[in-house]
Protein backbone atom coordinates (compact mmCIF):
# COMPACT_ATOMS: atom_id res chain seq x y z
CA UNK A 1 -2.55 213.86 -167.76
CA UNK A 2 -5.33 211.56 -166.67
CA UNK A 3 -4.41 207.41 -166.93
CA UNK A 4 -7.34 204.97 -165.86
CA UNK A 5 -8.08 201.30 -166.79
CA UNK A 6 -11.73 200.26 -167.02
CA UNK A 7 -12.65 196.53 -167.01
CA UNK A 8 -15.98 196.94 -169.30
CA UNK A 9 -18.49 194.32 -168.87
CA UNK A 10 -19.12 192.33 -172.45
CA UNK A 11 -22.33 192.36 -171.55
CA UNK A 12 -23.35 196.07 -171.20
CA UNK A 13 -20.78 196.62 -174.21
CA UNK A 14 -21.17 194.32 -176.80
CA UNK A 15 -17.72 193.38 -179.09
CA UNK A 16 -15.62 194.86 -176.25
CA UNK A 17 -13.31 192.89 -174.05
CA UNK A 18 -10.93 192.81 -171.75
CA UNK A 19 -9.32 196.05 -169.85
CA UNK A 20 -8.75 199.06 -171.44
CA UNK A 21 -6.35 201.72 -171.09
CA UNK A 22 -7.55 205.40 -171.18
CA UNK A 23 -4.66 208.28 -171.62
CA UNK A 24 -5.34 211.66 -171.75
CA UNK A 25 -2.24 213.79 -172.07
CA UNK A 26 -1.49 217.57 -170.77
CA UNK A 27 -3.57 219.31 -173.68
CA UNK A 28 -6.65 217.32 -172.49
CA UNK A 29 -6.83 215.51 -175.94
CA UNK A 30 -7.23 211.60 -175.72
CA UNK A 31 -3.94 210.22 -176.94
CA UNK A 32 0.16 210.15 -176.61
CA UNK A 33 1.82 213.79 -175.57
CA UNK A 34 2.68 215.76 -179.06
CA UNK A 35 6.54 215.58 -179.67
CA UNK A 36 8.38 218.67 -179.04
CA UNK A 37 9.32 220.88 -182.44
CA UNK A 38 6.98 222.86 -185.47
CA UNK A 39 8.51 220.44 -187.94
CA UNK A 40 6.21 217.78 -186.72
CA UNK A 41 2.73 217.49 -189.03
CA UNK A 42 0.04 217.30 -186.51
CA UNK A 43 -4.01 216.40 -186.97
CA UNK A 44 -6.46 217.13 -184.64
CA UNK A 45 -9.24 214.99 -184.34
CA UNK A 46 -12.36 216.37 -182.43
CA UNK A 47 -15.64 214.73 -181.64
CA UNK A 48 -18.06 212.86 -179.20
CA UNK A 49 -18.30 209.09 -178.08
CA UNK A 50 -16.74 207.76 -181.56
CA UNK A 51 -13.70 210.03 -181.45
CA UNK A 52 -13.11 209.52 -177.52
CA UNK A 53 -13.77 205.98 -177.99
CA UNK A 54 -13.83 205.48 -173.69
CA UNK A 55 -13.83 201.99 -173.53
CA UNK A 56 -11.19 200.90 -176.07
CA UNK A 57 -8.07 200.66 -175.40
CA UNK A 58 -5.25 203.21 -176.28
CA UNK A 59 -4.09 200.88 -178.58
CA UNK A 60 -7.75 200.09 -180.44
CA UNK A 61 -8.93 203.51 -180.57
CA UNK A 62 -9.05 204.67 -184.75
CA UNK A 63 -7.46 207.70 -184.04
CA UNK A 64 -4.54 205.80 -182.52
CA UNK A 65 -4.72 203.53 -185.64
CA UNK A 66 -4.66 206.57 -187.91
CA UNK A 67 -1.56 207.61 -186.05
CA UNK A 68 0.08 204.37 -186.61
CA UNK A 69 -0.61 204.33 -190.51
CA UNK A 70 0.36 207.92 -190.81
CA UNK A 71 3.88 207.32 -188.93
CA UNK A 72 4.16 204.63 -191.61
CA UNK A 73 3.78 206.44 -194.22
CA UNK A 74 5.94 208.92 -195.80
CA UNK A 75 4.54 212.81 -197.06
CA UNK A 76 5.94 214.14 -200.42
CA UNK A 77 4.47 217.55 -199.87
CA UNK A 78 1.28 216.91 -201.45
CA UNK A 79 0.15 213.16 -200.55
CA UNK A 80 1.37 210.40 -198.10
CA UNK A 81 3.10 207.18 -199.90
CA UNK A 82 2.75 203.85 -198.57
């Protein structure tokens, strides 16, 4: 349940601007809190600096982009459809 904003400095982190909002939810994983129910297809992504992606946004992280495209798509049983 952690929420800070950081401000990087272009400077020290080349091809990122602006502030950036960093969520952390009750399970300690970087991202939105899991919806309630077992019916819900979940992925958990795990790994260092590219995975918790500090100074992006919650919005610009791939993870959260991942998300997006998989809420998007539909699952058959064997493969998402677009």
């Amino acid at each position: 349940n952690l929420r800070v904003e950081f401000d990087p400095d272009p400077r020290l982190t080349p091809g990122i601007e602006g502030r950036a909002r960093f969520s952390v939810n009750s399970l300690g994983q970087r991202g939105d809190e899991l919806p309630p129910g077992d019916s819900i297809r979940r992925i958990l992504v795990v790994g260092g600096s590219t995975t918790e992606n500090v100074y992006l946004d919650d919005s610009e992280t791939w993870t959260h982009v991942l998300q997006s495209a998989l809420g998007r798509a539909s699952w058959n049983g064997s493969r998402f459809l677009q």
